[in-house]
Protein backbone atom coordinates (compact mmCIF):
# COMPACT_ATOMS: atom_id res chain seq x y z
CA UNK A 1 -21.58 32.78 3.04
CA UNK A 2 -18.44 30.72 2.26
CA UNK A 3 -17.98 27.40 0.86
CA UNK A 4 -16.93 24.77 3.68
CA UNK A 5 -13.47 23.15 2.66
CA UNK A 6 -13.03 19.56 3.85
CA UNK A 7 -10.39 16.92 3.10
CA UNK A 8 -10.97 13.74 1.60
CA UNK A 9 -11.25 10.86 3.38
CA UNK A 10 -7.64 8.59 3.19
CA UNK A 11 -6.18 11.71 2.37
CA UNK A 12 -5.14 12.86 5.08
CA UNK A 13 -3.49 12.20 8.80
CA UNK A 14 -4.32 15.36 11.04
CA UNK A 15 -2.35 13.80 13.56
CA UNK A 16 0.70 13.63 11.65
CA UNK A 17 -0.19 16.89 9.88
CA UNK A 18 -2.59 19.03 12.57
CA UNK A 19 -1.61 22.24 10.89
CA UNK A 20 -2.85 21.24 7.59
CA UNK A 21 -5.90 19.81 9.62
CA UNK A 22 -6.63 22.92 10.95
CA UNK A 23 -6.66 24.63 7.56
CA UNK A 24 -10.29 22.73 6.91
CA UNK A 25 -13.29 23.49 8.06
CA UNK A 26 -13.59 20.30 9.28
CA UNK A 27 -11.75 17.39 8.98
CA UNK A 28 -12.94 13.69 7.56
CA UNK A 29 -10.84 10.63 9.39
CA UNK A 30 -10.06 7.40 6.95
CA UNK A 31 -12.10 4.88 6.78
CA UNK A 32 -12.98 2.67 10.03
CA UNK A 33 -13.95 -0.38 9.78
CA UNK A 34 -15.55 -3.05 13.03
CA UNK A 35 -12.00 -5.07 12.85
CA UNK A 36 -8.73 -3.54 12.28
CA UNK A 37 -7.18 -4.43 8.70
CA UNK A 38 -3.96 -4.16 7.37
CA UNK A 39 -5.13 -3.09 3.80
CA UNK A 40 -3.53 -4.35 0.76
CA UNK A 41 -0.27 -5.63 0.00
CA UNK A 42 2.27 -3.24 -1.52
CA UNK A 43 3.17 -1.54 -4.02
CA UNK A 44 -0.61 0.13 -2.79
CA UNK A 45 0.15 3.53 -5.03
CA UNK A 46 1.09 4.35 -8.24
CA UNK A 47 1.49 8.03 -10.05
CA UNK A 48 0.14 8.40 -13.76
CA UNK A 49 0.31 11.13 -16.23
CA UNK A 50 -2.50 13.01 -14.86
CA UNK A 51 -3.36 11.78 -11.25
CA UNK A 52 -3.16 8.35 -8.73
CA UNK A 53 -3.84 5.07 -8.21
CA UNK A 54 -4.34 3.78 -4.89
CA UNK A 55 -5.31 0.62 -3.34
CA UNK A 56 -4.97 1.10 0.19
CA UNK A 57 -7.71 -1.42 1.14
CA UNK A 58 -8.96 1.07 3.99
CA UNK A 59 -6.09 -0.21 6.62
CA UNK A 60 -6.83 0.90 9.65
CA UNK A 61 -7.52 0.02 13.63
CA UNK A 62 -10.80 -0.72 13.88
CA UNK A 63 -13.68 1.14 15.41
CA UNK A 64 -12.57 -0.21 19.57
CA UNK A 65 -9.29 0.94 18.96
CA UNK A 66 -10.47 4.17 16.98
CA UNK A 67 -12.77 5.36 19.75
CA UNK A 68 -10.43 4.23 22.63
CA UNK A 69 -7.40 5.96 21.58
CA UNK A 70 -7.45 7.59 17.83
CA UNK A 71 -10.82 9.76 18.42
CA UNK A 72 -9.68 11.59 21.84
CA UNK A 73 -6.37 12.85 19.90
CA UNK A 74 -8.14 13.92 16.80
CA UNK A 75 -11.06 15.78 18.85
CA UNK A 76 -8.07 17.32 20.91
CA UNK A 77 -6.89 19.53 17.91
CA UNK A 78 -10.04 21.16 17.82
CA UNK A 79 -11.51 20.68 14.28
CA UNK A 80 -15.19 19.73 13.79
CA UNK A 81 -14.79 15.72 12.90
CA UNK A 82 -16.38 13.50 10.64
CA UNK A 83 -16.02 10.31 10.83
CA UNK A 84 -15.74 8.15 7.64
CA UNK A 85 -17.21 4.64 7.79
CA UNK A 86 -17.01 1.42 5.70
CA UNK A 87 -17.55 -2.22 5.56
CA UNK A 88 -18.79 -5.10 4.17
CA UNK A 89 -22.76 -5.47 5.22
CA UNK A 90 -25.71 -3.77 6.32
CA UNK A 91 -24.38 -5.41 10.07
CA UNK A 92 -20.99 -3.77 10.10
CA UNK A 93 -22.39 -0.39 9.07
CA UNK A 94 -24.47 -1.04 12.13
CA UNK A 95 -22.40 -1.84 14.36
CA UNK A 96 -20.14 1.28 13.85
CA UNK A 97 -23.01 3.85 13.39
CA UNK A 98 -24.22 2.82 16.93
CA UNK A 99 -20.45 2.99 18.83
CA UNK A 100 -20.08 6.05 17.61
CA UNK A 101 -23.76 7.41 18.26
CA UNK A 102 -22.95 8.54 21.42
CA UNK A 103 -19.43 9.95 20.73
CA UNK A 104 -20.03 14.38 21.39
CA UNK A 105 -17.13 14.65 19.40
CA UNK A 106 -18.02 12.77 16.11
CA UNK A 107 -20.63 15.86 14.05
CA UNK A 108 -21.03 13.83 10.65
CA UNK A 109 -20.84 10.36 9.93
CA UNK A 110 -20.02 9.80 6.42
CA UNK A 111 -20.80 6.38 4.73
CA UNK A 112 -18.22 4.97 2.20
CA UNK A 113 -20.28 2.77 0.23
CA UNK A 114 -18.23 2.70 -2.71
CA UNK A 115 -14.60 2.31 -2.28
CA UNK A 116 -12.93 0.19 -5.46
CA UNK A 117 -10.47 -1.48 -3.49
CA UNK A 118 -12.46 -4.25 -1.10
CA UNK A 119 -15.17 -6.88 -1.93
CA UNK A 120 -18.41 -4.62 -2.06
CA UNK A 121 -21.14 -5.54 0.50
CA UNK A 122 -24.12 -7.55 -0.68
CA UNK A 123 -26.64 -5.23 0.04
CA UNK A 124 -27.59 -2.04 -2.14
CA UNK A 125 -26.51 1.77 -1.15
CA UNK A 126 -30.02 2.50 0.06
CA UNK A 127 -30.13 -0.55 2.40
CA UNK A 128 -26.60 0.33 4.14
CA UNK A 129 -27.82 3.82 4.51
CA UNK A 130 -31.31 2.51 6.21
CA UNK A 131 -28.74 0.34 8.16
CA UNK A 132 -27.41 2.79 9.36
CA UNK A 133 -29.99 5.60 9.68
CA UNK A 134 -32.05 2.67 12.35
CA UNK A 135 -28.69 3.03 14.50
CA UNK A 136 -27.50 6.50 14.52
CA UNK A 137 -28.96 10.06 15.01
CA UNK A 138 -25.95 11.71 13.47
CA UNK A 139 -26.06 13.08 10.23
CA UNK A 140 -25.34 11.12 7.47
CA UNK A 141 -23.42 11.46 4.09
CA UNK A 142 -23.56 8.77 1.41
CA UNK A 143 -20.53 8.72 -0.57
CA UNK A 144 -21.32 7.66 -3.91
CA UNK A 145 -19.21 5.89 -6.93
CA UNK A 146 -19.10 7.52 -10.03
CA UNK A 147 -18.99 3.76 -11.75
CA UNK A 148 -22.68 3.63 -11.98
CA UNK A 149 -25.09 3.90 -15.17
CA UNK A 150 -27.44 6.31 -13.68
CA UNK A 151 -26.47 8.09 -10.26
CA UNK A 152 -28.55 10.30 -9.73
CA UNK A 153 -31.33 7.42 -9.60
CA UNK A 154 -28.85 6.32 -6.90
CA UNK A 155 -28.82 9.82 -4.72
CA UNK A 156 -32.57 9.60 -4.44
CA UNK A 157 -32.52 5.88 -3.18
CA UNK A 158 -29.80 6.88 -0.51
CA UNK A 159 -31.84 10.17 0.59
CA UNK A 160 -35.34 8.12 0.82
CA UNK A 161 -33.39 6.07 2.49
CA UNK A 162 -32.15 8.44 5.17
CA UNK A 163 -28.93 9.97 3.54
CA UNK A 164 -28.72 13.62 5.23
CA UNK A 165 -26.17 15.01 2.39
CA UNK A 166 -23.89 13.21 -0.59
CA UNK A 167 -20.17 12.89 -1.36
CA UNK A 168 -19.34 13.26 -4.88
CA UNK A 169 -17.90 10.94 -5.87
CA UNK A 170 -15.39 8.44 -4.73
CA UNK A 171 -12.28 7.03 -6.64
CA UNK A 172 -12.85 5.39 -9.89
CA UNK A 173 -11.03 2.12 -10.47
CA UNK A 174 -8.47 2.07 -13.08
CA UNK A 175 -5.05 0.34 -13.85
CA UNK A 176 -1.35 1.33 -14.80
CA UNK A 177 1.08 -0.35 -16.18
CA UNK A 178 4.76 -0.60 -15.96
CA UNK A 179 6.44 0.62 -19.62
CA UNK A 180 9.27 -1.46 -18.92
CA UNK A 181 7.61 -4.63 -17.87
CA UNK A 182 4.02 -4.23 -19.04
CA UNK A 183 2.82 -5.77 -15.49
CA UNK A 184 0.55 -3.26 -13.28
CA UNK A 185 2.08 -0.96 -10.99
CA UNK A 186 -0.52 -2.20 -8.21
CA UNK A 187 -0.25 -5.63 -6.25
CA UNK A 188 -3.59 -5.72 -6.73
CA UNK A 189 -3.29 -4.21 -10.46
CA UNK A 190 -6.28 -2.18 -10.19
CA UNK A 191 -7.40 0.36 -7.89
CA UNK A 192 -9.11 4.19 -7.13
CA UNK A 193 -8.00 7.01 -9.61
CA UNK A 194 -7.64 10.32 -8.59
CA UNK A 195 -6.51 13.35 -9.13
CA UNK A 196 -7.32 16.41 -12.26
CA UNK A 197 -8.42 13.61 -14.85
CA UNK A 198 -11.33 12.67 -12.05
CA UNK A 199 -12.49 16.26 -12.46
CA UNK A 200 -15.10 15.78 -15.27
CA UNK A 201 -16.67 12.52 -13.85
CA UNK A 202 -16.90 14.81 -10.65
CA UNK A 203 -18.66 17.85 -11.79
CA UNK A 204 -20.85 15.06 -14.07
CA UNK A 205 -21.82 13.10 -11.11
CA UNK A 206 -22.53 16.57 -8.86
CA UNK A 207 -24.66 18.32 -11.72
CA UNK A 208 -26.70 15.16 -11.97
CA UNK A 209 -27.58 14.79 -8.48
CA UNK A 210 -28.17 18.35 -7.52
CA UNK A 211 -31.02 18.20 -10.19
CA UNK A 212 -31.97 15.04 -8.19
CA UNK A 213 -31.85 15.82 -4.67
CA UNK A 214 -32.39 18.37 -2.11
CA UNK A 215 -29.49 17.75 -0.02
CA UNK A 216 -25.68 19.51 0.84
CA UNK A 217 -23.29 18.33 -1.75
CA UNK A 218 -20.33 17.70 -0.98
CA UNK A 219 -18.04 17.96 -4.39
CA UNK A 220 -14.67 15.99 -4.77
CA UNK A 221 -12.47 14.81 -7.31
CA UNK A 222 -9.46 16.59 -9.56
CA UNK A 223 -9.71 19.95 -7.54
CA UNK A 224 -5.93 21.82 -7.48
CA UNK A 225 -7.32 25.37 -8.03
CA UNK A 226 -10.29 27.60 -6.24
CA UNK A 227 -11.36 27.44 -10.11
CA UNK A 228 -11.82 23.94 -9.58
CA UNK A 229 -13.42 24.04 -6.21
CA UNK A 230 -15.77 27.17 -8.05
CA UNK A 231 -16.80 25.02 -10.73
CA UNK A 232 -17.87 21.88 -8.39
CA UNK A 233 -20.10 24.74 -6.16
CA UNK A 234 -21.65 26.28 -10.10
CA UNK A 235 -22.46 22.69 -10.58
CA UNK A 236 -24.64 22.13 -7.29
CA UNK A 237 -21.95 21.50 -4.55
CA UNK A 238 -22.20 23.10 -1.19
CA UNK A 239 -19.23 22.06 0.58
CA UNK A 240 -15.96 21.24 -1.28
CA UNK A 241 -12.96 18.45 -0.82
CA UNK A 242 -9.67 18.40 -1.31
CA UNK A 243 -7.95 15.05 -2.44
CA UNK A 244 -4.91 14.01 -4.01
CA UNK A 245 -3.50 17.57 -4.41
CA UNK A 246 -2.90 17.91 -0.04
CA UNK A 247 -0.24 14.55 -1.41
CA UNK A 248 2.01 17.87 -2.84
CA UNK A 249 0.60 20.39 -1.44
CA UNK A 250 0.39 21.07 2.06
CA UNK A 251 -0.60 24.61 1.62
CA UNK A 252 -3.61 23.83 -0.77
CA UNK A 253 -6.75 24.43 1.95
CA UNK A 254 -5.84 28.22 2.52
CA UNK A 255 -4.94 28.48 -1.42
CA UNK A 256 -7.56 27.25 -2.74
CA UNK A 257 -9.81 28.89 -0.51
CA UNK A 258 -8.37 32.42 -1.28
CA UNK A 259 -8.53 31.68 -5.22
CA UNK A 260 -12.08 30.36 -4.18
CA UNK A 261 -13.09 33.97 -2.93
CA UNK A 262 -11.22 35.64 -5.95
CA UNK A 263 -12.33 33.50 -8.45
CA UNK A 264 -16.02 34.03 -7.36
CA UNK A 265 -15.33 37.87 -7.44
CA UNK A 266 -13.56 37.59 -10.74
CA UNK A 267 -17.38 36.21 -11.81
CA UNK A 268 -19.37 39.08 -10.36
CA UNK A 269 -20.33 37.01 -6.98
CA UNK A 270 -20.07 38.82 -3.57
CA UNK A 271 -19.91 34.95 -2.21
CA UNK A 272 -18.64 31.76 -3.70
CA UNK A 273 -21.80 30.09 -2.28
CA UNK A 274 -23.97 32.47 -4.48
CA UNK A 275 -22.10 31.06 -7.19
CA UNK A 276 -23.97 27.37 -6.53
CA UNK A 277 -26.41 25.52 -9.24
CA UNK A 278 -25.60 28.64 -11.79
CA UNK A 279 -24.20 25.81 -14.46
CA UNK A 280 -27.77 23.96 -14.07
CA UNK A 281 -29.50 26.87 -14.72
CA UNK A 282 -27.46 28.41 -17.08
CA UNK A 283 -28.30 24.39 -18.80
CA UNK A 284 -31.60 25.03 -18.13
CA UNK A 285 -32.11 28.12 -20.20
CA UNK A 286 -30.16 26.74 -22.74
CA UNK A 287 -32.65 24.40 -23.29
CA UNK A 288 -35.66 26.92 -24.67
């Protein structure tokens, strides 16, 4: 069995890029929110020595607009969708879950409960997942931040409280600043890091939670090779996303995923999915 490849939510537009769309497995929209928002002001990215900042602020048209014109294009190229979803209480979460309940064409919802670059909602993980759990039937992923002391006490709050599968993990905030003028490179001086240098909070993060939970992982942060993407699935993912690498690399989904297939070979397994949990139990033997 193969490892699903998705993209990571924000980045990527499959309307502006359907044939690097179609290269997933299935493809994850940005963030929609009840209202539209224009995001942040610029500058909203900034390049460092090994990855991104961002601080987007999850611009986008809203969930009336989203269903009424964005959703029919996106299900028109074909791609199984999720649908990523954000906001700032247990009501909003709500509200969205149930528009899109009844859309055929939405298959995952996935909840971002953790972006760095918006005023966090009041409520807990767990009670924006039950929030939304008590208004959709569609499956659910909780998408989790890495900026926590214990996470994995986190994954089993979100799955008690009805998270169907995990994202791991979302941007981490950090800050750059300008050499030549020592201010940040943000308007909003910090935001989400990404890219290679996110790769060890990642695989962290997945380990921790796959010893946790018994739910699909979804593994993301710092992949570039099918070594990368290998390494998330050893340590407990079952589905993996690309991120800031599809910013350079347009070709990276059918790359990665043939280095995926070598790379598992190269380590004596017929499938990369045969290939997932071996660093936990290579840990746990290691241990006696």
């Amino acid at each position: 069995m193969s490892v699903p490849l998705l993209n990571g939510s924000g980045c990527l537009d499959a309307l502006t890029a359907p044939s690097v769309a179609r290269q997933f497995d299935a493809f994850v929209t940005k963030t929609i929110t009840p209202l539209p928002r224009e995001g942040n002001p610029p500058p909203r990215i900034a390049e460092t020595e090994h990855g991104m900042l961002n601080s987007i602020g999850l611009q986008g048209p809203g969930i009336e607009t989203f269903i009424a014109t964005v959703l029919p294009e996106i299900a028109a190229l074909g791609i199984p969708l999720w649908v990523s979803v954000g906001g700032f209480s247990a009501t909003d979460f709500t509200e969205i879950c149930e528009r899109l309940d009844d859309q055929k064409a939405v298959d995952t919802i996935e909840l971002n409960l953790s972006c760095p670059n918006i005023d966090e909602a009041p409520e807990a993980a767990a009670e924006l997942v039950a929030a939304a759990r008590a208004a959709t039937s569609k499956k659910l992923f909780a998408k989790l931040s890495p900026a926590t002391s214990n996470i994995a006490e986190s994954a089993r709050a979100v799955v008690a409280a009805g998270a169907d599968g995990l994202t791991l993990v979302n941007t981490i905030r950090g800050l750059a600043l300008d050499p030549r003028t020592l201010r940040p490179k943000l308007a909003r001086a910090a935001g989400g890091y990404s890219g290679p240098a996110l790769k060890p909070v990642a695989l962290a993060c997945v380990f921790a939670c796959a010893e946790a939970v018994e739910v699909p992982i979804v593994g993301l942060g710092g992949v570039q090779t099918g070594g990368d993407a290998l390494e998330l699935v050893a340590a407990g993912a079952s589905v993996v996303a690309l991120g800031t690498v599809l910013f350079t690399d347009p070709s990276a989904p059918t790359r990665i995923r043939a280095e995926l297939v070598a790379e598992a070979g190269r380590h004596g397994f017929p499938q990369a999915s045969d290939a997932r949990g071996v660093a936990r139990k290579t840990a746990e033997l290691q241990r006696f």
